[in-house]
C-alpha atoms as a PDB file:
ATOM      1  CA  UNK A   1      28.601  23.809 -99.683  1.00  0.00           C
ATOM      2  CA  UNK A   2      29.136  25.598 -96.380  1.00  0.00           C
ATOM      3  CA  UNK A   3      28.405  23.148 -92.954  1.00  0.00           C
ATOM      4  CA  UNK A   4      25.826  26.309 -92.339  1.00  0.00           C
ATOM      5  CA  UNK A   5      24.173  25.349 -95.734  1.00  0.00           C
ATOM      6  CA  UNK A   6      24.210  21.342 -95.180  1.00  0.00           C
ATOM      7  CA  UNK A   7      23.006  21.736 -91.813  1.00  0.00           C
ATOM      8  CA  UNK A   8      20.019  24.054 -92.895  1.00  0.00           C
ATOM      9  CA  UNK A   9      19.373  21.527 -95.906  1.00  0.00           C
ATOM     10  CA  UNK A  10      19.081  18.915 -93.783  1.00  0.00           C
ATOM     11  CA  UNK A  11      16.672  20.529 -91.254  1.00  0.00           C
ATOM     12  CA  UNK A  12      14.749  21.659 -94.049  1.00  0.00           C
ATOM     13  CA  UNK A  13      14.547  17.826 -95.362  1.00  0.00           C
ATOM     14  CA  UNK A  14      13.752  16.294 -92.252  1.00  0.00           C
ATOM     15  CA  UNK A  15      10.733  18.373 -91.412  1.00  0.00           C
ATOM     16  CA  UNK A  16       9.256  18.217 -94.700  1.00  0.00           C
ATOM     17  CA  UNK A  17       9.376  14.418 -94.342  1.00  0.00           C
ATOM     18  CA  UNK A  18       7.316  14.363 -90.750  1.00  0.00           C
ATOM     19  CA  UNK A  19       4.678  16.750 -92.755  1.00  0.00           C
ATOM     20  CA  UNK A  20       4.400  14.729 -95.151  1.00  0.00           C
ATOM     21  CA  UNK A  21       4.253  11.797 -92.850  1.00  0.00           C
ATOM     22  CA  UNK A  22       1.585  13.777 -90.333  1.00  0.00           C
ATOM     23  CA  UNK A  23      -0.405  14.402 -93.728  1.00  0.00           C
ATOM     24  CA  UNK A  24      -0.511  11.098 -95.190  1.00  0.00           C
ATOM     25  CA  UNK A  25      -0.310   8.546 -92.787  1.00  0.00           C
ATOM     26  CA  UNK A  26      -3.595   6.101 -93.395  1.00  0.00           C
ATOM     27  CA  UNK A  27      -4.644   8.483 -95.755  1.00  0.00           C
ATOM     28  CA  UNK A  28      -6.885   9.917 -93.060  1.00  0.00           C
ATOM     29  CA  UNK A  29      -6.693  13.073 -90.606  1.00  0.00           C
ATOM     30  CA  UNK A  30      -7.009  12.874 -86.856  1.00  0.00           C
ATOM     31  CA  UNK A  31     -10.737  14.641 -85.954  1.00  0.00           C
ATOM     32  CA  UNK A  32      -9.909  17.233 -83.303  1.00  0.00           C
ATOM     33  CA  UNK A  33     -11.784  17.021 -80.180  1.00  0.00           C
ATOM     34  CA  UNK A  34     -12.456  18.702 -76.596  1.00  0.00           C
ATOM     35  CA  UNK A  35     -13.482  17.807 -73.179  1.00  0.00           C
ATOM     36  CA  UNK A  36     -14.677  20.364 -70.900  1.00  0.00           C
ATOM     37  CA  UNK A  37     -16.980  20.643 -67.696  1.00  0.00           C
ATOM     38  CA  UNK A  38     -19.550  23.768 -67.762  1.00  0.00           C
ATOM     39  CA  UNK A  39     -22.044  25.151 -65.220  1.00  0.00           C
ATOM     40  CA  UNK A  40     -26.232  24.817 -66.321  1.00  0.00           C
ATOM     41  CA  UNK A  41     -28.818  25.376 -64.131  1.00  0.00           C
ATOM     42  CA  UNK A  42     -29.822  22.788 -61.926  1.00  0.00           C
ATOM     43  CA  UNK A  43     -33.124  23.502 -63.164  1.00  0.00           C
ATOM     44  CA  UNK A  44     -33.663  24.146 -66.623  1.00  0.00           C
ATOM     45  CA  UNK A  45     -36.974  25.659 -66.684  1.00  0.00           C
ATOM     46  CA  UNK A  46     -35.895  28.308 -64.572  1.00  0.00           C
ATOM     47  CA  UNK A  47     -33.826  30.255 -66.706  1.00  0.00           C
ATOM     48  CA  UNK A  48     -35.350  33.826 -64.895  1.00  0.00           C
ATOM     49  CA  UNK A  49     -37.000  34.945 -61.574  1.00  0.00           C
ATOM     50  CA  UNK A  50     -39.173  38.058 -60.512  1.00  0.00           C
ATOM     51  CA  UNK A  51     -39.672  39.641 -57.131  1.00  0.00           C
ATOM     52  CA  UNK A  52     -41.587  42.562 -56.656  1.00  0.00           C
ATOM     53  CA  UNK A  53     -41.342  43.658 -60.530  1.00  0.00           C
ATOM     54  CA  UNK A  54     -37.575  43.148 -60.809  1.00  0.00           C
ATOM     55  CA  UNK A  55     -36.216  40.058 -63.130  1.00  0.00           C
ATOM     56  CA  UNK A  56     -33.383  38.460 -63.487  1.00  0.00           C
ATOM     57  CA  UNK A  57     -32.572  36.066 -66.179  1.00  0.00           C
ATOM     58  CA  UNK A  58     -29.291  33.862 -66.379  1.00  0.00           C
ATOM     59  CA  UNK A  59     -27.491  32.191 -69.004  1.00  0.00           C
ATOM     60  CA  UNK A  60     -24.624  30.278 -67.917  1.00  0.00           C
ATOM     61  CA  UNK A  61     -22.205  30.855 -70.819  1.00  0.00           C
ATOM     62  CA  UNK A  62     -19.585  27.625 -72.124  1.00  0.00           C
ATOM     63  CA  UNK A  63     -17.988  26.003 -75.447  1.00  0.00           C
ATOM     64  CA  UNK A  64     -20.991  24.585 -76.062  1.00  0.00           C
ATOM     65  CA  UNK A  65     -22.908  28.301 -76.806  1.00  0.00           C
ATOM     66  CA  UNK A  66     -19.860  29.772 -78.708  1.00  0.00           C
ATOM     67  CA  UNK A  67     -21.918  30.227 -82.447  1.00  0.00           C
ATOM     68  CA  UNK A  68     -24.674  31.404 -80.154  1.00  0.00           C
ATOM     69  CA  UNK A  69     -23.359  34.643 -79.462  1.00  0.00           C
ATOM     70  CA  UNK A  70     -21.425  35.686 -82.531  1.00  0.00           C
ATOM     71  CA  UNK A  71     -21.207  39.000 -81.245  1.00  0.00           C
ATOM     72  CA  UNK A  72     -18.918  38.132 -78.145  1.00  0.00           C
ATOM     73  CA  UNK A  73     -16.925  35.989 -79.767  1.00  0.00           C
ATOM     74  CA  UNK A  74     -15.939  36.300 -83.283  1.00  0.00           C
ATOM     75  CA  UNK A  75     -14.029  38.304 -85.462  1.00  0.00           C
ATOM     76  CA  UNK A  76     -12.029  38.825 -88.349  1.00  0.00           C
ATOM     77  CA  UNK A  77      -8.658  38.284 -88.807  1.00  0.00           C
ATOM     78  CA  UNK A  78      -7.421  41.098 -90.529  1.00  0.00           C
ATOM     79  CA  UNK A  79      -8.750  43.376 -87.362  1.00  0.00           C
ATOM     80  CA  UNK A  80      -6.026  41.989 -84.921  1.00  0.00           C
ATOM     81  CA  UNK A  81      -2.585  44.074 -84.233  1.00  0.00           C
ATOM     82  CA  UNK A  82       0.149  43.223 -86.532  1.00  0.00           C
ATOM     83  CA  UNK A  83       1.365  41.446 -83.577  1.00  0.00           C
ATOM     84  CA  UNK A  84      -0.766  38.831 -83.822  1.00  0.00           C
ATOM     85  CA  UNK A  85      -1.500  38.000 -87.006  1.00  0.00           C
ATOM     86  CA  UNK A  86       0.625  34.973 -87.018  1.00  0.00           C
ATOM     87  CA  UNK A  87       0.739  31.348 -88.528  1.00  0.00           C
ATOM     88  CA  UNK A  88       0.162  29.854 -84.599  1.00  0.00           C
ATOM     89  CA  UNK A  89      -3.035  31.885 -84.319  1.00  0.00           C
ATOM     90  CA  UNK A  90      -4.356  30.254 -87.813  1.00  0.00           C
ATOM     91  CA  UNK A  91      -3.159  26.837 -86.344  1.00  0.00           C
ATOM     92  CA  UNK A  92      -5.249  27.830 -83.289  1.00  0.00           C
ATOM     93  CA  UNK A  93      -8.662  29.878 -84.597  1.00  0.00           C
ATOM     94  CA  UNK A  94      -9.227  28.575 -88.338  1.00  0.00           C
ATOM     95  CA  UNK A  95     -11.734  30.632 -90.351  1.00  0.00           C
ATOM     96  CA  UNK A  96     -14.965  29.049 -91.176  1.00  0.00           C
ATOM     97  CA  UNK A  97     -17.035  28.990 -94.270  1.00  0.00           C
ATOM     98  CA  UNK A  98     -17.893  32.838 -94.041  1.00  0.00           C
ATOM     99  CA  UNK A  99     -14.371  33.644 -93.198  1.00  0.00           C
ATOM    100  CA  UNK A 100     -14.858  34.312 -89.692  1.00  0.00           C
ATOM    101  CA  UNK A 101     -12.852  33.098 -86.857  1.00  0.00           C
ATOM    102  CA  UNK A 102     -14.248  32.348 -83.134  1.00  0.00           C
ATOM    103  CA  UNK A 103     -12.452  32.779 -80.060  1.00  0.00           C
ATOM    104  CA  UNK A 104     -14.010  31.705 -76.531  1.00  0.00           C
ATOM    105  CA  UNK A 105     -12.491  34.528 -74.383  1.00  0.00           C
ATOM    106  CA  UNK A 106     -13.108  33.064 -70.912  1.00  0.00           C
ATOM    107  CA  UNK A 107      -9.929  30.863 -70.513  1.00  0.00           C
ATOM    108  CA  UNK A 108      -8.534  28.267 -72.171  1.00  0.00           C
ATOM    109  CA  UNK A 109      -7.735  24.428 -72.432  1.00  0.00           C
ATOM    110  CA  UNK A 110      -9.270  23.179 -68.561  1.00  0.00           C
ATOM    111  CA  UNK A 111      -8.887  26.444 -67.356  1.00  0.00           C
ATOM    112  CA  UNK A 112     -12.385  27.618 -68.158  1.00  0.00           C
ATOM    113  CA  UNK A 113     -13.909  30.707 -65.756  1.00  0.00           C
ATOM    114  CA  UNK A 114     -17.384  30.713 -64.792  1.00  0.00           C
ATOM    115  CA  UNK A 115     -18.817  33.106 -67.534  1.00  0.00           C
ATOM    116  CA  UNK A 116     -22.474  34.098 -67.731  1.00  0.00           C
ATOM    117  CA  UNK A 117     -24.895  35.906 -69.731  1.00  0.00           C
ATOM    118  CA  UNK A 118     -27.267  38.638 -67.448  1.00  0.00           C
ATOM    119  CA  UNK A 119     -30.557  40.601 -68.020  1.00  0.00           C
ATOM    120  CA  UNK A 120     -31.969  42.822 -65.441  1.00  0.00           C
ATOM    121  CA  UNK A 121     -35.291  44.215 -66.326  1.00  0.00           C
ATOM    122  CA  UNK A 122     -36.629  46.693 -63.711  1.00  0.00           C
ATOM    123  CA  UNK A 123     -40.426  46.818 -63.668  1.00  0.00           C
ATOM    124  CA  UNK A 124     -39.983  49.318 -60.188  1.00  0.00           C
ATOM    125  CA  UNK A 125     -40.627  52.880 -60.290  1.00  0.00           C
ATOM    126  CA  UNK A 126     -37.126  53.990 -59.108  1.00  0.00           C
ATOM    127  CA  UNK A 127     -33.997  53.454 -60.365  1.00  0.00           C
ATOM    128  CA  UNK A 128     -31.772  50.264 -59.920  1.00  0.00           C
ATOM    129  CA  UNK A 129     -28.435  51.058 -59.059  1.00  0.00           C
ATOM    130  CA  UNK A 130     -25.619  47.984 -59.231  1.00  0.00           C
ATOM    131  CA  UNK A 131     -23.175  49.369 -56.887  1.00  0.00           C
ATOM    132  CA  UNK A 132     -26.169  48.663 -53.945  1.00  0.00           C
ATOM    133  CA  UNK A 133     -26.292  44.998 -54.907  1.00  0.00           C
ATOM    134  CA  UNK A 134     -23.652  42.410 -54.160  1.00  0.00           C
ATOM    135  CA  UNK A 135     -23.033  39.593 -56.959  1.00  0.00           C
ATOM    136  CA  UNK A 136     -21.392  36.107 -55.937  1.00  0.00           C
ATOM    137  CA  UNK A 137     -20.676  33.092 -56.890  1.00  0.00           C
ATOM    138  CA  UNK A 138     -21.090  30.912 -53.851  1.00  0.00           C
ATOM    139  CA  UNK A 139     -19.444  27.552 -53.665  1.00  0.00           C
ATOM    140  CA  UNK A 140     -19.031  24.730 -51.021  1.00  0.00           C
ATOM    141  CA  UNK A 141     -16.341  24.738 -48.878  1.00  0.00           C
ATOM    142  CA  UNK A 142     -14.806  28.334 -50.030  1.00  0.00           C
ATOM    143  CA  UNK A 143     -15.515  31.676 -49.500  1.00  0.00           C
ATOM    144  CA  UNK A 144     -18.320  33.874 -51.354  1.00  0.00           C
ATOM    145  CA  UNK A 145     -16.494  34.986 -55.083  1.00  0.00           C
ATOM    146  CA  UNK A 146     -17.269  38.381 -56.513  1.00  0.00           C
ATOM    147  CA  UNK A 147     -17.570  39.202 -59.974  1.00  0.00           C
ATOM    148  CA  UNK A 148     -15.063  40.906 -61.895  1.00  0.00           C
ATOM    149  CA  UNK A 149     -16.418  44.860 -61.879  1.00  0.00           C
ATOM    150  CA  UNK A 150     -14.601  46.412 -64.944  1.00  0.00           C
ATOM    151  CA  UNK A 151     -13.306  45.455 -68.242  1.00  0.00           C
ATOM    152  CA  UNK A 152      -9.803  46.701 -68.213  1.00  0.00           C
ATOM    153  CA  UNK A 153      -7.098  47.694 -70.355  1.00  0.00           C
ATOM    154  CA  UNK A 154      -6.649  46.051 -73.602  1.00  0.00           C
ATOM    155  CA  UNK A 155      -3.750  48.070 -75.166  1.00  0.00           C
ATOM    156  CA  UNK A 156      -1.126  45.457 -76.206  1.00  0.00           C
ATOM    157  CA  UNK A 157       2.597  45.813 -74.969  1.00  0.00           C
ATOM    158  CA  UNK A 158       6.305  44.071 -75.815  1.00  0.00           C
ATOM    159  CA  UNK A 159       7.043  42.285 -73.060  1.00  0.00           C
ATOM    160  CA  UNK A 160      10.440  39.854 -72.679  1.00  0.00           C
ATOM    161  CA  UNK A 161      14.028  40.292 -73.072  1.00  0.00           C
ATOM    162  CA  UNK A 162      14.227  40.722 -76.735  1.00  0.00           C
ATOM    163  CA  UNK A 163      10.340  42.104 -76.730  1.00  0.00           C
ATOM    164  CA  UNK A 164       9.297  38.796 -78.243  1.00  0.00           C
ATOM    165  CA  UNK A 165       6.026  38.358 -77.193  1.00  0.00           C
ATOM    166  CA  UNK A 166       2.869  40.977 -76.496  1.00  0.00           C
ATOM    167  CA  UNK A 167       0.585  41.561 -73.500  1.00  0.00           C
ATOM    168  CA  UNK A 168      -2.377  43.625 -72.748  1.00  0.00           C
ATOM    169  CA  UNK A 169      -1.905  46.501 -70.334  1.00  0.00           C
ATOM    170  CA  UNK A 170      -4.501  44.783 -67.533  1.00  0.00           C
ATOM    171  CA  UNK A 171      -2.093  41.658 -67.656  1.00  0.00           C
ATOM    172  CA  UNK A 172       1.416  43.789 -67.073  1.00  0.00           C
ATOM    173  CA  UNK A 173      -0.340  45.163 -63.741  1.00  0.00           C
ATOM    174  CA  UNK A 174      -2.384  42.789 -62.699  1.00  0.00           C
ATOM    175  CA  UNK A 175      -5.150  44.873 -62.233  1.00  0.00           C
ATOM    176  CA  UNK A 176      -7.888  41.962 -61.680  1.00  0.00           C
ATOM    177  CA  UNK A 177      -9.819  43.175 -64.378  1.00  0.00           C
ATOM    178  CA  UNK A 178     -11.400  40.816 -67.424  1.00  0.00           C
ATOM    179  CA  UNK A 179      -8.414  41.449 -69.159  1.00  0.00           C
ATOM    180  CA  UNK A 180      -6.328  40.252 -66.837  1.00  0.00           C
ATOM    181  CA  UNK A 181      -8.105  37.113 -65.961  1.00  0.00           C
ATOM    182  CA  UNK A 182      -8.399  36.068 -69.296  1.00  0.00           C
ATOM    183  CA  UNK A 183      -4.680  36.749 -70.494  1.00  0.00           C
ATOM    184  CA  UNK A 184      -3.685  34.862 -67.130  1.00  0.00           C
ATOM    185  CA  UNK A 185      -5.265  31.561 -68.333  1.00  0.00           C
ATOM    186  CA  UNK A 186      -4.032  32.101 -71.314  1.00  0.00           C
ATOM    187  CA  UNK A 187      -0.763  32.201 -70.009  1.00  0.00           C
ATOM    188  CA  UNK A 188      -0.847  29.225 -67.321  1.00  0.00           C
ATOM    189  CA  UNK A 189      -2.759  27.458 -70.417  1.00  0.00           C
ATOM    190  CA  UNK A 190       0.789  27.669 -72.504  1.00  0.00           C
ATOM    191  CA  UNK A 191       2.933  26.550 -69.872  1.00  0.00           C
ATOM    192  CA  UNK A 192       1.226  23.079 -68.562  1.00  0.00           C
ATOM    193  CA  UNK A 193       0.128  22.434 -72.446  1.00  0.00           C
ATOM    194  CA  UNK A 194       1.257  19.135 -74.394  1.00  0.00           C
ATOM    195  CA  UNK A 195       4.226  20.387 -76.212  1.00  0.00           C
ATOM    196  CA  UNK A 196       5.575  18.649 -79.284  1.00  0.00           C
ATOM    197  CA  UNK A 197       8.542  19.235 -81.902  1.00  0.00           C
ATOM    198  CA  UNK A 198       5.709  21.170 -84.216  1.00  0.00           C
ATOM    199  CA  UNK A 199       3.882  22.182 -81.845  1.00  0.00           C
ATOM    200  CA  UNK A 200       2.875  25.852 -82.234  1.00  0.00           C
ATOM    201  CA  UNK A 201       2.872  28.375 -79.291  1.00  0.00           C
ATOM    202  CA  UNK A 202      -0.161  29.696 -77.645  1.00  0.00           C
ATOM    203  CA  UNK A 203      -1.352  32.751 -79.180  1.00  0.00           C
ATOM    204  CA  UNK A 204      -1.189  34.869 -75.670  1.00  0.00           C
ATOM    205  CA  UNK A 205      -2.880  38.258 -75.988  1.00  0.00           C
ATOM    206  CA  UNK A 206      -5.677  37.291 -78.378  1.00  0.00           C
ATOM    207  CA  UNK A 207      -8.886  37.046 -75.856  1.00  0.00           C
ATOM    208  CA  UNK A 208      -7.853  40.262 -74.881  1.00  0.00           C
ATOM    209  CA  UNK A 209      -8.117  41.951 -78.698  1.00  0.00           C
ATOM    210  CA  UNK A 210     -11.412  39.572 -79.353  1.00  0.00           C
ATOM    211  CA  UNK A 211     -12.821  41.304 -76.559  1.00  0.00           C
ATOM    212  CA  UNK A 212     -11.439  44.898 -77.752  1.00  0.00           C
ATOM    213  CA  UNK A 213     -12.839  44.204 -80.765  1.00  0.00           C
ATOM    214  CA  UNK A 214     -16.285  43.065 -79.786  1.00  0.00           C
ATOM    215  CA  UNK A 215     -16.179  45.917 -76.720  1.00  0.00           C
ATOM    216  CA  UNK A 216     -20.034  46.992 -76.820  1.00  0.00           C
ATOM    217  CA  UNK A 217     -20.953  43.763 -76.345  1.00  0.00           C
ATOM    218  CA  UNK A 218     -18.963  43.337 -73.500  1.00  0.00           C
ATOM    219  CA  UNK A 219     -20.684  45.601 -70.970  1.00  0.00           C
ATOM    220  CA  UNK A 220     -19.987  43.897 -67.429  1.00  0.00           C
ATOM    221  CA  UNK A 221     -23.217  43.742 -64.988  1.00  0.00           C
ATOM    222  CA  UNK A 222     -21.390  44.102 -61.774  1.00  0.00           C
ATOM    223  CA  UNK A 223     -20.448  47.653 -62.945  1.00  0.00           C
ATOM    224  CA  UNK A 224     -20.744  49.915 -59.818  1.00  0.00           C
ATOM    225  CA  UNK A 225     -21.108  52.576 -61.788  1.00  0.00           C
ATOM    226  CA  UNK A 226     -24.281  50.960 -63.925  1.00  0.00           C
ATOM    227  CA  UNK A 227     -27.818  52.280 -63.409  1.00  0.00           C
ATOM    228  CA  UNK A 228     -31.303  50.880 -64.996  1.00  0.00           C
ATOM    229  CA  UNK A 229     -33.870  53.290 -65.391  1.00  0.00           C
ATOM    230  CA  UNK A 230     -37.774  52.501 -63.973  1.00  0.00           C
ATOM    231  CA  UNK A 231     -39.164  50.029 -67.777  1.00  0.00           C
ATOM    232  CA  UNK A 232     -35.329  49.434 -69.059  1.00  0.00           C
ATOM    233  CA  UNK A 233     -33.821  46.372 -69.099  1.00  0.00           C
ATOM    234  CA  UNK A 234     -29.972  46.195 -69.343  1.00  0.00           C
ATOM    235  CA  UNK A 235     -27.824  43.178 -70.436  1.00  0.00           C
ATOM    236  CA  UNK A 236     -24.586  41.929 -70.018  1.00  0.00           C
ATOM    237  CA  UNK A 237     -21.706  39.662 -68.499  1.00  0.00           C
ATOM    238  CA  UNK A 238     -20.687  38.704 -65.160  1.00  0.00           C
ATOM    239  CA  UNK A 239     -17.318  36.934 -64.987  1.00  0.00           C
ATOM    240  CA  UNK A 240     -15.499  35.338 -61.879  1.00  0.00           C
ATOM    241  CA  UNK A 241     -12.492  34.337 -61.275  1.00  0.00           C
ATOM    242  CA  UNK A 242     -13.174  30.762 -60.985  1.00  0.00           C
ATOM    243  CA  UNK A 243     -12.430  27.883 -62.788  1.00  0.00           C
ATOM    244  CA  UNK A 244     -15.304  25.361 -63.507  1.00  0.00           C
ATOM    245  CA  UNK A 245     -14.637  22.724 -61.635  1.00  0.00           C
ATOM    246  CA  UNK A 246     -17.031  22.521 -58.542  1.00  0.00           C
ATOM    247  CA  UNK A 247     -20.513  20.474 -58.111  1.00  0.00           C
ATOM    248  CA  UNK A 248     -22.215  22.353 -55.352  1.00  0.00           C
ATOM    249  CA  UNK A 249     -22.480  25.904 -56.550  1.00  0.00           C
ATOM    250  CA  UNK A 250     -25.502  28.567 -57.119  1.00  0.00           C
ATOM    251  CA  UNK A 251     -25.223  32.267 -58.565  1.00  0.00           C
ATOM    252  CA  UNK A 252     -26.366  35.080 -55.768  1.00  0.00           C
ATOM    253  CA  UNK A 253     -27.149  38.475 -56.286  1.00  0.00           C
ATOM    254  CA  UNK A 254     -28.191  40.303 -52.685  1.00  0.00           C
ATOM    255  CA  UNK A 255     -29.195  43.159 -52.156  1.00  0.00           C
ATOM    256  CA  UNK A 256     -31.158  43.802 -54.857  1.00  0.00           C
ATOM    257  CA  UNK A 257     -33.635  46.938 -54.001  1.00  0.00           C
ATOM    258  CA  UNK A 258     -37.386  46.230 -55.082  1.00  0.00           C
ATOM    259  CA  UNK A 259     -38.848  49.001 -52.969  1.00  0.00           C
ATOM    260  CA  UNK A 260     -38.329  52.588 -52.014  1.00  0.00           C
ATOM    261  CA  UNK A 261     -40.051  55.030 -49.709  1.00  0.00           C
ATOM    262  CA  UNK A 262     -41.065  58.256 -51.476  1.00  0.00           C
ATOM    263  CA  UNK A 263     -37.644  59.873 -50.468  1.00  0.00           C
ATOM    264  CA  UNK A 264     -35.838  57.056 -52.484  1.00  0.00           C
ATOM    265  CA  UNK A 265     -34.727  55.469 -49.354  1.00  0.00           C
ATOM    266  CA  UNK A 266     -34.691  51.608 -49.946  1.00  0.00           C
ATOM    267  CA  UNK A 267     -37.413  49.781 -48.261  1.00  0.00           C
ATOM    268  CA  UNK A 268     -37.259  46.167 -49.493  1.00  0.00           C
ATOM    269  CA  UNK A 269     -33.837  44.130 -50.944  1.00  0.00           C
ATOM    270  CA  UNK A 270     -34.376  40.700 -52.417  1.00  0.00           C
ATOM    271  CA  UNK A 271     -32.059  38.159 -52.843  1.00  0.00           C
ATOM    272  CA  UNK A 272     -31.959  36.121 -56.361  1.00  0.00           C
ATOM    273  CA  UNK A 273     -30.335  32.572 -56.043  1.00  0.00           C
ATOM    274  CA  UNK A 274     -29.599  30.709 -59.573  1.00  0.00           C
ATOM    275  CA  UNK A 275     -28.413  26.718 -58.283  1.00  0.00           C
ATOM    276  CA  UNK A 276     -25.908  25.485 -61.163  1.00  0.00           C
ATOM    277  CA  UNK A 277     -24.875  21.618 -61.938  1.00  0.00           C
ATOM    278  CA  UNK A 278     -21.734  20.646 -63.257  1.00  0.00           C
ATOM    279  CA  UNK A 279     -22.280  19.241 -66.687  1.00  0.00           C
ATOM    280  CA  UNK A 280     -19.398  17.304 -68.751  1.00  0.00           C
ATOM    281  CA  UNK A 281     -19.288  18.165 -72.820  1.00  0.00           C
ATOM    282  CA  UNK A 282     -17.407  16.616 -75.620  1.00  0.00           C
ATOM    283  CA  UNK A 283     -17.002  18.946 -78.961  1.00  0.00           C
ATOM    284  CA  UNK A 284     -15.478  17.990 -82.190  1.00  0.00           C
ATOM    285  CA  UNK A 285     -14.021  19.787 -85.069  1.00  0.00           C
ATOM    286  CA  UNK A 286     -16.232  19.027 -88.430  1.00  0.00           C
ATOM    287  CA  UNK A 287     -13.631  19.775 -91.124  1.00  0.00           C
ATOM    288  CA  UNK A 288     -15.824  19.873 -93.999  1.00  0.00           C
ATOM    289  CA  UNK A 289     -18.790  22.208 -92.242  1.00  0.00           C
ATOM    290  CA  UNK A 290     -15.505  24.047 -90.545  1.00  0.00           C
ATOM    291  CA  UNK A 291     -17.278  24.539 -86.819  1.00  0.00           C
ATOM    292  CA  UNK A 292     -16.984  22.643 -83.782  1.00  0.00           C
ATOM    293  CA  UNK A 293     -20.089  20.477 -82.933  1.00  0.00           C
ATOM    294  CA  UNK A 294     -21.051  19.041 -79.535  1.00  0.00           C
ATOM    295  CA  UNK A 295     -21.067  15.293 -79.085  1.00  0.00           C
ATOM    296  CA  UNK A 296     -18.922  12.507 -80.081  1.00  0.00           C
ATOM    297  CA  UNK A 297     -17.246  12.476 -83.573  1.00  0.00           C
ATOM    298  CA  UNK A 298     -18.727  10.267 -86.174  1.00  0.00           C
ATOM    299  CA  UNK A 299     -16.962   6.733 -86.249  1.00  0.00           C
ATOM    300  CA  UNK A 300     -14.247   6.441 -89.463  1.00  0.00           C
ATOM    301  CA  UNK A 301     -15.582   4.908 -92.426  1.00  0.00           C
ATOM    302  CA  UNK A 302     -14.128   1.655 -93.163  1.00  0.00           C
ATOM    303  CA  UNK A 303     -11.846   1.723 -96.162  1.00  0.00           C
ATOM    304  CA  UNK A 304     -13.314  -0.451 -99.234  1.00  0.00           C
END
């Protein structure tokens, strides 16, 4: 036997045996869990306000809200590029009882972005254009941050020497789009991460394709180019840039017209102000249901 062929042998042997340790050590298994801060409203109750027939309601997005919106964050495994249809994803995003998978797309590990869910419902007689209203998120001690104002470009690229790993076009320019914020957490995410002798790389790339996938759903509210018709309402997502970290912040939107002159000429702007708390969760993996769950894990059984 070739040293090529011992040496691969013993490789071979030596990480079957730490499997098989991993697996049956205390015939138990380590519950997965995560720690996380998120944004809620200060106040509850207060999840929308009106002025002068225009309403705003807010739904500060998290972890915690992931199986509440399968439609921004699921999807199916066989719908991702070849590229990514790898074991480190599965080790990453196992499939549930239904076979479906679920992704949260805004960041990853502590590098969680400020994500929340909008509806705008215009009551007024004129039209309600976004590109007159201004959208921040204002927090203590820095300046105003705008919202993220289009989706960008998903298409996935080879990127590295040997073209060994993929990126989405937004992320090779840097085009401060979604995209690119997303993939760019994903990508600090995989280089401060815990890494271990089995420890499986980051799947970088695959926020970006869960939101490709799940596009329609995806419509951004701080799209200058978004209008809402006299009785429409129109929902979406505002993203910043942001990572939730901060106790002191509220969600602004200025400038918001609530009354024209018969010319169209804008006579009143209101100002909608949303305070948010910072809120610490804990989430666990439930093997047996296959979902995470917020709270604490169940304490182990004790072995009879």
């Amino acid at each position: 036997m070739s040293r090529l062929y011992k040496f691969m042998f013993l490789y071979l042997f030596m990480l079957l045996s730490v499997l098989l340790y991993l697996t049956s050590c205390g015939g138990s298994k380590k519950i997965a869990t995560f720690s996380f801060d998120e944004y809620a409203l200060t106040n509850p109750q207060n999840i929308s306000k009106t002025i002068s027939n225009v309403t705003i309601e807010v739904d500060p997005l998290s972890p915690s809200k992931i199986y509440d919106y399968p439609e921004l964050f699921s999807f199916n495994y066989d719908d991702l590029p070849e590229a990514l249809q790898t074991l480190n994803l599965s080790s990453y995003y196992p499939s549930d009882l239904n076979g479906k998978r679920w992704c949260w797309t805004f960041g990853t590990g502590r590098f969680l972005l400020a994500a929340f869910k909008i509806k705008i419902t215009n009551k007024t007689p004129h039209i309600l254009r976004m590109k007159d209203a201004r959208i921040y998120l204002v927090v203590d001690g820095e300046d105003p941050i705008k919202a993220v104002t289009f989706l960008g470009n998903p298409q996935l690229y080879r990127v590295g020497e040997q073209g060994e790993s993929v990126l989405p076009k937004s992320a090779i320019d840097g085009d401060e789009s979604l995209i690119h914020w997303v993939t760019y957490f994903e990508e600090q995410y995989e280089k401060e991460r815990p890494k271990g002798l089995l420890s499986m790389t980051y799947p970088i790339g695959l926020a970006s394709q869960v939101i490709a996938l799940n596009k329609n759903a995806y419509k951004l509210i701080n799209d200058v180019n978004k209008e809402i018709l006299p009785d429409f309402s129109y929902s979406g997502i505002l993203l910043f840039p942001h990572i939730i970290s901060k106790k002191n912040v509220k969600l602004a939107f200025y400038d918001i017209t609530t009354k024209t002159d018969a010319a169209g000429n804008p006579i009143e702007k209101a100002k909608f102000e949303f305070p948010l708390k910072l809120e610490s969760v804990n989430m666990w993996y439930d093997d047996m249901q296959k979902k995470w769950k917020v709270g604490n894990p169940p304490a182990p059984t004790a072995a009879k």
